[in-house]
Protein backbone atom coordinates (compact mmCIF):
# COMPACT_ATOMS: atom_id res chain seq x y z
CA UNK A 1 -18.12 2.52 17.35
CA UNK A 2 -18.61 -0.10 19.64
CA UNK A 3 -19.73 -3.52 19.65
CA UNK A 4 -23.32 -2.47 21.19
CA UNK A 5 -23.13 0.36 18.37
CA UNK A 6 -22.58 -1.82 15.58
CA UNK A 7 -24.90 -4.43 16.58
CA UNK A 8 -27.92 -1.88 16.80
CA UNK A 9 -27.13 -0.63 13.05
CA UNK A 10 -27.07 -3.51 11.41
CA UNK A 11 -30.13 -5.29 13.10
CA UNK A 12 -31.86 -1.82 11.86
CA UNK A 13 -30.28 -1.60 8.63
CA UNK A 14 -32.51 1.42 8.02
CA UNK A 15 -32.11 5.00 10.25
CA UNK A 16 -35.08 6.27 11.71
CA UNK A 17 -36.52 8.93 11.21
CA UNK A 18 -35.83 9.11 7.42
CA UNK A 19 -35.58 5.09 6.81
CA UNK A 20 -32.15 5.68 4.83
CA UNK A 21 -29.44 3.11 4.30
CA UNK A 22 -26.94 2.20 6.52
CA UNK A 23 -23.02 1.65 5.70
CA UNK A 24 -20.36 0.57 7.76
CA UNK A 25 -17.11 2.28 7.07
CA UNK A 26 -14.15 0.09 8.32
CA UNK A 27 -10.42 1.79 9.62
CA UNK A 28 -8.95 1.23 6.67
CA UNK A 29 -11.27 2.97 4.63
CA UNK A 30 -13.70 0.11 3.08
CA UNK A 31 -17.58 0.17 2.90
CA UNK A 32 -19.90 -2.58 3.80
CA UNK A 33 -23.45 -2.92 3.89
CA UNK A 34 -25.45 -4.03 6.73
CA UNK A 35 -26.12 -8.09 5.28
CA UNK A 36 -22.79 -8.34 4.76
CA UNK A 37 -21.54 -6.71 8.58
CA UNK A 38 -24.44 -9.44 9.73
CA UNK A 39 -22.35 -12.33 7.64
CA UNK A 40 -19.32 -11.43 9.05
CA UNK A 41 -20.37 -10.72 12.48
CA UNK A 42 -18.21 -12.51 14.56
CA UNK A 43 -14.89 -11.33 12.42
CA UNK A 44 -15.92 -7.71 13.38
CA UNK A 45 -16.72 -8.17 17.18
CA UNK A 46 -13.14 -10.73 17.04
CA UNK A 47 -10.97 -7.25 15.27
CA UNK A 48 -12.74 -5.20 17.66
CA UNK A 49 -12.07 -7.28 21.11
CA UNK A 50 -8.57 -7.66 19.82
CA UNK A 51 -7.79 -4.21 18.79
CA UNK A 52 -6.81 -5.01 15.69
CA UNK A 53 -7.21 -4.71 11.89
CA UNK A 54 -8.20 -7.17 9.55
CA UNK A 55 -9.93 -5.17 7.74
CA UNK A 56 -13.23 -5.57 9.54
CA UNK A 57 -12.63 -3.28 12.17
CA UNK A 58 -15.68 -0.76 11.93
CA UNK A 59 -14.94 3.06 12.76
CA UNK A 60 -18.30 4.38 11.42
CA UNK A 61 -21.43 4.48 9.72
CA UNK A 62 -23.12 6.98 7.22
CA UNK A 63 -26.53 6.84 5.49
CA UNK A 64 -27.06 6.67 1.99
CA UNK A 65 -28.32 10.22 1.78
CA UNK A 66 -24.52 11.49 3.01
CA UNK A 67 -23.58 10.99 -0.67
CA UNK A 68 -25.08 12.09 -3.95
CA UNK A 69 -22.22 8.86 -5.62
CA UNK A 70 -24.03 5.00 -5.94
CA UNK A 71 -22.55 3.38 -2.71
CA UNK A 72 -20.04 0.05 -3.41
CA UNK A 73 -20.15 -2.78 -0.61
CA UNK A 74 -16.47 -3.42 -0.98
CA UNK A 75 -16.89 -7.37 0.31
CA UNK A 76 -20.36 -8.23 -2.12
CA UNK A 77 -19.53 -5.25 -4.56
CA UNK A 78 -23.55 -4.50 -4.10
CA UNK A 79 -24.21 -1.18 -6.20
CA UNK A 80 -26.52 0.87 -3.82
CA UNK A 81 -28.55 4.22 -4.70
CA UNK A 82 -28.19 7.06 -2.87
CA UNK A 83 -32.03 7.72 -1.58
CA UNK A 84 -31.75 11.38 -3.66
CA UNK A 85 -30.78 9.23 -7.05
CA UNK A 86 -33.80 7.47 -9.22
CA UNK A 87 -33.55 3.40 -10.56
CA UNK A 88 -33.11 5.60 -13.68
CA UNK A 89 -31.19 8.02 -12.31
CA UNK A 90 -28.54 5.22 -10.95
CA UNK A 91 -28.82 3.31 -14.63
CA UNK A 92 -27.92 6.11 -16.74
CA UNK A 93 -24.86 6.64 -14.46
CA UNK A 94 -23.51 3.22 -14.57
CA UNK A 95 -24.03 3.18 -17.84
CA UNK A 96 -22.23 6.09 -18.76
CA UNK A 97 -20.29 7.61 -15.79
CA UNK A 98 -18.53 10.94 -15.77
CA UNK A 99 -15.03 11.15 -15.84
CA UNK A 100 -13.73 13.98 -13.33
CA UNK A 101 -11.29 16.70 -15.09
């Protein structure tokens, strides 16, 4: 993505059509949400002028429907929904989450 790119999501925060979620996905695999891109603004556009990694440098984005997991913001630690999981839905998991065999 570009700087243009990135700008454009996270003014938007929401796609449209569909008005899902937007995450940022940084190169070295992290997740952000859109307030916290907008906090650190300037240390994304610096990694990306620089072509480097600080760990801000943003590869991607996905929606929140792209998952049926509650999404992390690995710089707040947020806990987002995925838009096909309830408030319940997303209590009950956190709650009691199911360990993979």
């Amino acid at each position: 993505m570009n700087t243009k790119q990135i700008k454009e999501a996270i003014r938007q925060e929401f796609a449209w059509p569909g008005g899902y979620r937007i995450f940022l996905v940084t190169d070295d695999g992290g997740t952000l949400c859109c307030d916290c891109a907008r906090k650190e603004y300037r240390q994304i556009v610096w990694d990306k002028l620089n072509r480097c990694s600080t760990g801000w440098n943003i590869e991607g984005m996905f929606l929140d429907c792209d998952t049926d997991e509650p999404i992390y913001c690995d710089h707040c630690n947020k806990i987002f929904a995925p838009s096909c999981m309830t408030d319940e839905e997303l209590q009950d998991y956190l709650e009691h989450p199911e360990v993979e065999k």
